[in-house]
C-alpha atoms as a PDB file:
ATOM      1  CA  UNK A   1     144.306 129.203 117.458  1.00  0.00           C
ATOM      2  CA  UNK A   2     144.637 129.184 113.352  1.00  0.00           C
ATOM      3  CA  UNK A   3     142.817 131.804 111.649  1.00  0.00           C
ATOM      4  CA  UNK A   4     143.480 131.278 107.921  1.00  0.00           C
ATOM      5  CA  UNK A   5     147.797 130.798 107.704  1.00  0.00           C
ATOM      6  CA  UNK A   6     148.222 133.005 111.185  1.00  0.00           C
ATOM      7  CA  UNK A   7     147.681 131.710 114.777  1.00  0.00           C
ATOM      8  CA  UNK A   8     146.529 134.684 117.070  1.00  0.00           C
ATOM      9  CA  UNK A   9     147.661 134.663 120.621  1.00  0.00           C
ATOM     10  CA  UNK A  10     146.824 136.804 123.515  1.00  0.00           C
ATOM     11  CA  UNK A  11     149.455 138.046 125.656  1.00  0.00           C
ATOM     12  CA  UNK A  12     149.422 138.227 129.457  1.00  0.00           C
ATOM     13  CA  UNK A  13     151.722 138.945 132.034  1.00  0.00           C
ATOM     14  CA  UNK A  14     151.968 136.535 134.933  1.00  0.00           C
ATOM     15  CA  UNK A  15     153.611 139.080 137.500  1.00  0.00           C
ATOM     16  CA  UNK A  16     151.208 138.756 139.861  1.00  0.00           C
ATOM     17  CA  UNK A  17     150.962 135.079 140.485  1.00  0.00           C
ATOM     18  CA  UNK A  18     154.125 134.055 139.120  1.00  0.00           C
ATOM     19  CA  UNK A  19     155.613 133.136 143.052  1.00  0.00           C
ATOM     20  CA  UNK A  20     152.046 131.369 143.460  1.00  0.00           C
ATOM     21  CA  UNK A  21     152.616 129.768 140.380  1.00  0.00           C
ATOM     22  CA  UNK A  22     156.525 128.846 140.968  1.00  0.00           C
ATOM     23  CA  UNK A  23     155.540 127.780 144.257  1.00  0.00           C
ATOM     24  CA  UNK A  24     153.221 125.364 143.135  1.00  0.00           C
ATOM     25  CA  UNK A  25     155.398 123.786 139.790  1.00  0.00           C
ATOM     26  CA  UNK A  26     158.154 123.833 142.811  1.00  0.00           C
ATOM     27  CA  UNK A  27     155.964 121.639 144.677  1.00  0.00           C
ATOM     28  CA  UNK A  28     154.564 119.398 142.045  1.00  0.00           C
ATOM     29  CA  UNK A  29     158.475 118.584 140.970  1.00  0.00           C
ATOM     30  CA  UNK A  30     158.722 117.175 144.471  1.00  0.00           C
ATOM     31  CA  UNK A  31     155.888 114.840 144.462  1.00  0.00           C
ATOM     32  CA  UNK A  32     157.184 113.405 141.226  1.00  0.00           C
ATOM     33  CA  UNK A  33     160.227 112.770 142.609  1.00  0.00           C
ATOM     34  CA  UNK A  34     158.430 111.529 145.832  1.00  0.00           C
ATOM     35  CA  UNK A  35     156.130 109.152 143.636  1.00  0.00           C
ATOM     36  CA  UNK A  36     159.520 107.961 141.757  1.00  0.00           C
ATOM     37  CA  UNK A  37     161.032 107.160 145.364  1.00  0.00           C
ATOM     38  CA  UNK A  38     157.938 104.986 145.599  1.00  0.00           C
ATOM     39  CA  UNK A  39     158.410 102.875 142.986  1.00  0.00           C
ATOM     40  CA  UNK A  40     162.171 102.538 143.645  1.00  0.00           C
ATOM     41  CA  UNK A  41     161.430 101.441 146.966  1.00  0.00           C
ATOM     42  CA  UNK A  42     158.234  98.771 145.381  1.00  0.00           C
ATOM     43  CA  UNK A  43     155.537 100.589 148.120  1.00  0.00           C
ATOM     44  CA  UNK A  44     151.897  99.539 148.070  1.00  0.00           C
ATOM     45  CA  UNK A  45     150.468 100.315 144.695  1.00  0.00           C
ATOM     46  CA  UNK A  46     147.569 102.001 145.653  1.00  0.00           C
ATOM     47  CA  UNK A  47     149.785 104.398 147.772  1.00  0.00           C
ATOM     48  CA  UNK A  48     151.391 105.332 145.141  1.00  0.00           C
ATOM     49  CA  UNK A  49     148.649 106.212 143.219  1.00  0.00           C
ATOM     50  CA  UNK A  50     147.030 107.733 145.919  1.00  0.00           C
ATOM     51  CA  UNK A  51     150.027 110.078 144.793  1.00  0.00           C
ATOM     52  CA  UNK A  52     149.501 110.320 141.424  1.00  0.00           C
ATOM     53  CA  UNK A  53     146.182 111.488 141.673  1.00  0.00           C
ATOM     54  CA  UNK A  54     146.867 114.240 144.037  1.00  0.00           C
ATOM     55  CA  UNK A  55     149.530 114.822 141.793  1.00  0.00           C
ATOM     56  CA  UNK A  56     146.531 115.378 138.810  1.00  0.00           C
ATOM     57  CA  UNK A  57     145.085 117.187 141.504  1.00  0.00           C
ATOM     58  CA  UNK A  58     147.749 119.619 141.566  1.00  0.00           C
ATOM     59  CA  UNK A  59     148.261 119.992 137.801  1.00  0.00           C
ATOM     60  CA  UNK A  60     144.497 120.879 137.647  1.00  0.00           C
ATOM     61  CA  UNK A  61     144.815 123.110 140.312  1.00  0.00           C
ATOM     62  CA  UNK A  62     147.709 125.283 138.428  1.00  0.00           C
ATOM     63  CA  UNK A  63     145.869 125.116 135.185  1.00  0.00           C
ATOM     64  CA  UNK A  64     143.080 126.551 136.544  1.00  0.00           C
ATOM     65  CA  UNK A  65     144.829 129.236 137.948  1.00  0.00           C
ATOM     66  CA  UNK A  66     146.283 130.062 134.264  1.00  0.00           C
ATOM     67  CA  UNK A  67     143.062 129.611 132.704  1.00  0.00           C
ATOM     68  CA  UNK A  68     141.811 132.363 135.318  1.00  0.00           C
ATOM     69  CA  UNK A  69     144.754 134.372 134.557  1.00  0.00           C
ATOM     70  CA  UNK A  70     144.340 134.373 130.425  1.00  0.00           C
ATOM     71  CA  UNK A  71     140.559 135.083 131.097  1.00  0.00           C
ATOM     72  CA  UNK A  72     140.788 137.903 133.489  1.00  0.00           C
ATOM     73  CA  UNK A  73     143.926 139.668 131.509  1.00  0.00           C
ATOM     74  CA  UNK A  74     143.052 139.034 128.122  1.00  0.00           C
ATOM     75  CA  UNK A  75     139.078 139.652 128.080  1.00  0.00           C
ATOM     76  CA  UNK A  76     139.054 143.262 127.926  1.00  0.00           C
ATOM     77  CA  UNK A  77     142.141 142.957 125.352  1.00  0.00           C
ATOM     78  CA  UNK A  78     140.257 140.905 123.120  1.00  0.00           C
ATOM     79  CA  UNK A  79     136.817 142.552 123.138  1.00  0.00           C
ATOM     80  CA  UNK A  80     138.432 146.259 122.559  1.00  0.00           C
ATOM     81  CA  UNK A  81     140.350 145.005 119.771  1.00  0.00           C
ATOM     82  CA  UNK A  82     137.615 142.990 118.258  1.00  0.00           C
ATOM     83  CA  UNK A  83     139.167 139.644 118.392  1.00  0.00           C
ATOM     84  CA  UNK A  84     136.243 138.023 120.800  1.00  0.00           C
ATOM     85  CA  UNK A  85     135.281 135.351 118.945  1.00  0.00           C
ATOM     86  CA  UNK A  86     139.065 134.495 118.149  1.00  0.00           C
ATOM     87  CA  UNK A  87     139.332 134.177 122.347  1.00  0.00           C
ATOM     88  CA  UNK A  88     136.301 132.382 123.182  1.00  0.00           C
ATOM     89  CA  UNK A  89     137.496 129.516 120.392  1.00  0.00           C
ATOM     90  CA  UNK A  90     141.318 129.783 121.528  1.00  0.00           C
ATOM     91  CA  UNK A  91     139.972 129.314 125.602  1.00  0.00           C
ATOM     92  CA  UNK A  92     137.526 126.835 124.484  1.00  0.00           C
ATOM     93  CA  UNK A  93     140.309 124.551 122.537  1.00  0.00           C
ATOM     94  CA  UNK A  94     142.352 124.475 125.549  1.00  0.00           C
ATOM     95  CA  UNK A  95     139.318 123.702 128.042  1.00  0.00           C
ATOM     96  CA  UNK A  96     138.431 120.807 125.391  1.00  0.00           C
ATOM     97  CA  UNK A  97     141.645 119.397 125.634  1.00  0.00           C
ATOM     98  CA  UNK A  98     142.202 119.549 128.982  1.00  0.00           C
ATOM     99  CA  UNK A  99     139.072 117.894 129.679  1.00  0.00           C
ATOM    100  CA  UNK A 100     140.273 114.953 126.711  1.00  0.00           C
ATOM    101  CA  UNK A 101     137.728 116.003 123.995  1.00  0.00           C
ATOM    102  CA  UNK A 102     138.232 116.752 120.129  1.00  0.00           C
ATOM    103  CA  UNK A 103     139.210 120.146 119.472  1.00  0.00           C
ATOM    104  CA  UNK A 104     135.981 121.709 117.397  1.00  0.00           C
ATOM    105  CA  UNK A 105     137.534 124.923 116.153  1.00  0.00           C
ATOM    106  CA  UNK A 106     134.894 127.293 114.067  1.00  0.00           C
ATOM    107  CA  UNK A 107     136.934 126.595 111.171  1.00  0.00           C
ATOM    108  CA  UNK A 108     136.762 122.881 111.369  1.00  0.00           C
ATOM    109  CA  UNK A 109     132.922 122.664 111.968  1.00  0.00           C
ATOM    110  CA  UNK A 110     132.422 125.188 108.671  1.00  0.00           C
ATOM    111  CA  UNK A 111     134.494 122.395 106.643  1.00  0.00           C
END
């Protein structure tokens, strides 16, 4: 998130869900591929995006998981070192652009 010329950025370590996580990115490469077979093979259109949208389903599903993960291991991080309301506007970019809005950073709305 810009502040000024800098961008902060809050560090986490992924240790502890990065199988989950693997797992998951492991499976959504094969639906890709599966959907890809699809439309090789010309299948029934809304089959294949029957796929695709369990394919969103699944990118959601990870994001969430690494929006979870930057909450829970940067929270504390960022309220003992002051830089809360730096957080809240970096989380809330990324929650407005996952969910297709403008980004509205603090310093845009004071301009």
């Amino acid at each position: 998130m810009p502040t000024g010329d800098a961008t902060v950025h809050f560090r986490h370590s992924y240790s502890k869900d990065r199988a989950q996580l693997l797992r998951r990115l492991s499976r959504m490469e094969g639906q890709v591929r599966g959907i890809g077979r699809m439309i090789e093979r010309d299948e029934y259109c809304i089959d294949i995006l029957q796929q695709t949208a369990a394919l969103r389903a699944a990118v959601d599903a990870i994001s969430l998981l690494l929006m979870e993960d930057h909450v829970a291991g940067c929270l504390r991080h960022a309220v003992e070192s002051g830089d809360a309301a730096a957080y809240t506007e970096e989380v809330m970019e990324v929650v407005r652009r996952s969910m297709g809005r403008p980004i509205r950073t603090a310093r845009a709305a004071a301009d």
